[in-house]
C-alpha atoms as a PDB file:
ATOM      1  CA  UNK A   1     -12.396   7.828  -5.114  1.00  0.00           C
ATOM      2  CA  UNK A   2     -10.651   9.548  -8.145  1.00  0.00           C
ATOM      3  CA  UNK A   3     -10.763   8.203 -11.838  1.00  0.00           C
ATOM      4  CA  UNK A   4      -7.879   5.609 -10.927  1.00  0.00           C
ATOM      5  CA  UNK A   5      -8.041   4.812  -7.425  1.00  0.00           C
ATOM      6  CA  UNK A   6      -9.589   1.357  -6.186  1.00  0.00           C
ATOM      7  CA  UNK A   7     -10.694   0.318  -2.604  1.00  0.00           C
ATOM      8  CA  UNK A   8      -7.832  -2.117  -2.494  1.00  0.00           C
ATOM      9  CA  UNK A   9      -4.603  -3.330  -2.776  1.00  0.00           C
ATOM     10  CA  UNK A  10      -2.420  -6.456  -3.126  1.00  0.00           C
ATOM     11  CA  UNK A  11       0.183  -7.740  -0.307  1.00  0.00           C
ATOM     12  CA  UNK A  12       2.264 -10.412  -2.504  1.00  0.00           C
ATOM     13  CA  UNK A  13       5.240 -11.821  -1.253  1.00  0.00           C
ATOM     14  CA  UNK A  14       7.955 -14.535  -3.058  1.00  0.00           C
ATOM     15  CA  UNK A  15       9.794 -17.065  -0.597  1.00  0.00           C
ATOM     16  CA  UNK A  16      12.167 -19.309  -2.331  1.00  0.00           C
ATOM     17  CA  UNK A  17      15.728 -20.978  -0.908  1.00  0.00           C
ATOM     18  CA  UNK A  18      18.559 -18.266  -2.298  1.00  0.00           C
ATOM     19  CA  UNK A  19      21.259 -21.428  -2.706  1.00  0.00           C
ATOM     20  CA  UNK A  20      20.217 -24.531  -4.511  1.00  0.00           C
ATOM     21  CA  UNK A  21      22.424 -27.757  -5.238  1.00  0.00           C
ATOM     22  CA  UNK A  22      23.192 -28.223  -9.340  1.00  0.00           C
ATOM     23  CA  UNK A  23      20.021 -29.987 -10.548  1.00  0.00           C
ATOM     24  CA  UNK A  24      17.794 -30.137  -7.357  1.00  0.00           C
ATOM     25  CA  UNK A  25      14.437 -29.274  -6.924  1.00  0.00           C
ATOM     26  CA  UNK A  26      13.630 -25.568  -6.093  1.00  0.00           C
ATOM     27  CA  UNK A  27      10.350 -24.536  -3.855  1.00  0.00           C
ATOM     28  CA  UNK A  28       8.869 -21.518  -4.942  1.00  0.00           C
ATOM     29  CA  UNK A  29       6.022 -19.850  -2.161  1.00  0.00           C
ATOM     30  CA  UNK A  30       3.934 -17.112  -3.421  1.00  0.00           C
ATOM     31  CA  UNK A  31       1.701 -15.722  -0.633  1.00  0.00           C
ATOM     32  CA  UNK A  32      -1.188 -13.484  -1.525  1.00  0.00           C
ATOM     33  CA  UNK A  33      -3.439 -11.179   0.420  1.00  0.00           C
ATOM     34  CA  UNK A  34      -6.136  -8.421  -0.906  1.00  0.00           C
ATOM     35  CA  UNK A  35      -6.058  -5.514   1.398  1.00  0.00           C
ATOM     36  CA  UNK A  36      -9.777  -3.386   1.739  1.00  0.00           C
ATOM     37  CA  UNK A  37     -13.122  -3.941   1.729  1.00  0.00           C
ATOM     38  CA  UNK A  38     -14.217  -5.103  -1.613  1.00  0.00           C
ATOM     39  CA  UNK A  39     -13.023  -8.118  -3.483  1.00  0.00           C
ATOM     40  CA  UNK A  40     -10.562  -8.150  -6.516  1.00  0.00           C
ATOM     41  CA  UNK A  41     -12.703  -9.548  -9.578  1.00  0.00           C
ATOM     42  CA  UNK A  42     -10.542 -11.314 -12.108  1.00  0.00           C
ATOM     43  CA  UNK A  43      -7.301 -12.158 -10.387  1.00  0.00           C
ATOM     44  CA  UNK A  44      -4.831 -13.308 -12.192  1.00  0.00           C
ATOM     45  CA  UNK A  45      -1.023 -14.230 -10.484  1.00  0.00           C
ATOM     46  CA  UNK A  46       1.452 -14.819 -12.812  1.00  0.00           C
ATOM     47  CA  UNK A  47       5.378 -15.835 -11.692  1.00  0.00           C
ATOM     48  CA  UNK A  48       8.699 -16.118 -14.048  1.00  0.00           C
ATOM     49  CA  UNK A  49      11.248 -18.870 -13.131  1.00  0.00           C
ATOM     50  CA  UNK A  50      14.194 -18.329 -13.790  1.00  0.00           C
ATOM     51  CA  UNK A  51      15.785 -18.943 -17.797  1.00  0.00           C
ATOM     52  CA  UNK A  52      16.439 -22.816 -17.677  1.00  0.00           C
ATOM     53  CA  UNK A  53      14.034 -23.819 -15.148  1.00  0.00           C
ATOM     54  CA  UNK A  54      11.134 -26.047 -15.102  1.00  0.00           C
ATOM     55  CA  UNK A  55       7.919 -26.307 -12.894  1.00  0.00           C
ATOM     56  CA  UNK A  56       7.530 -29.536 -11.531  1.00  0.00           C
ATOM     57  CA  UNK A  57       4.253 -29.093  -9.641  1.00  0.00           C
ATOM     58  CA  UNK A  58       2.565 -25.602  -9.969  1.00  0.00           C
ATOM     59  CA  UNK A  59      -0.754 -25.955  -7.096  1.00  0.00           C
ATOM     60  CA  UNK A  60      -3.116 -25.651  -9.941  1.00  0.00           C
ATOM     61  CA  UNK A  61      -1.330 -23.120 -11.791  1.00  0.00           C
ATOM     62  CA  UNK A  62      -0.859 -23.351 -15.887  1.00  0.00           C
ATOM     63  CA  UNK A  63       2.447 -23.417 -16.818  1.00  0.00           C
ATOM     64  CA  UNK A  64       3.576 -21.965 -20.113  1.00  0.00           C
ATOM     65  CA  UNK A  65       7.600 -22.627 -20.455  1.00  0.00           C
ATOM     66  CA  UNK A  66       9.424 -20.677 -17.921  1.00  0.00           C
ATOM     67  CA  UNK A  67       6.191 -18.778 -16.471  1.00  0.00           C
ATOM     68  CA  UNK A  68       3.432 -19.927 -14.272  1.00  0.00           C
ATOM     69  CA  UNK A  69      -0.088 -18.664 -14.201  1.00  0.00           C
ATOM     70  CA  UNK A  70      -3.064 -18.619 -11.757  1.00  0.00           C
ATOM     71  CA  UNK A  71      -6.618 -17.983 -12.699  1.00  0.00           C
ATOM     72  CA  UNK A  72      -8.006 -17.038  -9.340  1.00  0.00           C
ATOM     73  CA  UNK A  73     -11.109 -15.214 -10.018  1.00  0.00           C
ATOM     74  CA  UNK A  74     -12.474 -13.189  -7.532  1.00  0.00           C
ATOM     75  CA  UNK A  75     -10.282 -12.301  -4.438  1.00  0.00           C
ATOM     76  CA  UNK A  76     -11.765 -11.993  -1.187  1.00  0.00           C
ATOM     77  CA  UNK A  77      -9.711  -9.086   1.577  1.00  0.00           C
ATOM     78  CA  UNK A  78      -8.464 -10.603   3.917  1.00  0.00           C
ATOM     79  CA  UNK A  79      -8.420 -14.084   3.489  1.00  0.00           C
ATOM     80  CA  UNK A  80      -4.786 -15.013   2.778  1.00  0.00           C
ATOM     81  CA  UNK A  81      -3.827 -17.461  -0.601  1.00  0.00           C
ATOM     82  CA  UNK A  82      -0.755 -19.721  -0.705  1.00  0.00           C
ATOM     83  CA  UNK A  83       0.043 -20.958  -3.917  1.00  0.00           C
ATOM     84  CA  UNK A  84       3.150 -23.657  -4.095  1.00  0.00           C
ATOM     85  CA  UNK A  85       5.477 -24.481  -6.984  1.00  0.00           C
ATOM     86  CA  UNK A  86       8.522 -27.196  -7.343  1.00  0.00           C
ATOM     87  CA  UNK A  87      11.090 -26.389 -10.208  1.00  0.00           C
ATOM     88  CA  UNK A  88      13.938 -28.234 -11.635  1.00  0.00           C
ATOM     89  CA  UNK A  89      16.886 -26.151 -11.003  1.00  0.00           C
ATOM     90  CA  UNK A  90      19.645 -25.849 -13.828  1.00  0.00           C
ATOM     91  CA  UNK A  91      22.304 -27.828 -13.151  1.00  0.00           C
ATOM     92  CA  UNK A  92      25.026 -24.832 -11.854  1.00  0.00           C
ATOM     93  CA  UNK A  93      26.005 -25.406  -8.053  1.00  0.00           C
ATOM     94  CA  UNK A  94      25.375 -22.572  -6.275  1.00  0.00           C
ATOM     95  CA  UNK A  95      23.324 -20.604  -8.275  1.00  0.00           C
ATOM     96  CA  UNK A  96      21.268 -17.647  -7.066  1.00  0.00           C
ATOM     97  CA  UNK A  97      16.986 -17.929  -8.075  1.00  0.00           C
ATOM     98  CA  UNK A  98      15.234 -15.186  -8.327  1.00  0.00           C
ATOM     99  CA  UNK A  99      11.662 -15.454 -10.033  1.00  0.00           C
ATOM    100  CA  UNK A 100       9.740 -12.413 -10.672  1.00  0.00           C
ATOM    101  CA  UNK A 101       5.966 -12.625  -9.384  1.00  0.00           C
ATOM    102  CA  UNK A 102       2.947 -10.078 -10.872  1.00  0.00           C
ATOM    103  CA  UNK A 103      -0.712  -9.850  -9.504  1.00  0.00           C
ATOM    104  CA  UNK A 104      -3.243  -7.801 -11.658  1.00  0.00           C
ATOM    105  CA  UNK A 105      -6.773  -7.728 -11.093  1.00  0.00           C
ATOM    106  CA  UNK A 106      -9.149  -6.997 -14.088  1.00  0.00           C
ATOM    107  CA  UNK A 107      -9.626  -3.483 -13.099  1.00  0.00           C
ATOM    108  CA  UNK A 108      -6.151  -3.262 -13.402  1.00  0.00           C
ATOM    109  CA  UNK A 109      -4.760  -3.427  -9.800  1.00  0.00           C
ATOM    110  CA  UNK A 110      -1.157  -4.444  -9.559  1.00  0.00           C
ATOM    111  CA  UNK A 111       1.608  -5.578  -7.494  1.00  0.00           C
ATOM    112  CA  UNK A 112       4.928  -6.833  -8.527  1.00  0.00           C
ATOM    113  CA  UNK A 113       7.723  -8.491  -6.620  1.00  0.00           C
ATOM    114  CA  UNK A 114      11.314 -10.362  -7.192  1.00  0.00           C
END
């Protein structure tokens, strides 16, 4: 493998509802899968609600304001991770959520997804 190249890669993938009623709770899914043969050492998921909105519940997950954090350690391929978290929505009927999730390992693998 060259200088910058690494045995394996991140699947991540955001599910959320796209409508949500003024001031109910919003689900956020984050599912997470290391692709190769080695695991990821230091994995760390990190995903930004939306301006306005706070985590309820975050599945173990520090939250800091607006932006939720995992400390996962060492990532085993193949061996998907769910990680769940409930948000107050702003109160604006029919409002669009986007969040915007980022995995990194500590050798610097990344993925990014809205």
């Amino acid at each position: 493998l060259g200088a910058h190249e690494f045995p394996y890669s991140f699947a991540a993938a955001l599910t959320t509802a796209d409508l949500v009623g003024a001031g109910a709770p919003q689900a956020y899914g984050v599912e997470l899968e290391l692709r190769g043969n080695l695991g990821a050492p230091g994995t760390v998921v990190e995903l930004a609600l939306p301006a306005g909105t706070t985590a309820i519940t975050a599945d173990g997950g520090a939250v800091d304001g607006t932006t939720v954090r995992w400390q996962l350690g060492e990532l085993a391929p193949g061996l998907p991770r769910l990680l769940d978290v409930r948000a107050s929505a702003p109160a604006l009927p029919g409002q669009r959520f986007t969040a915007d999730l980022r995995v990194v390992s500590a050798e610097g693998v990344e993925a990014r997804t809205s």
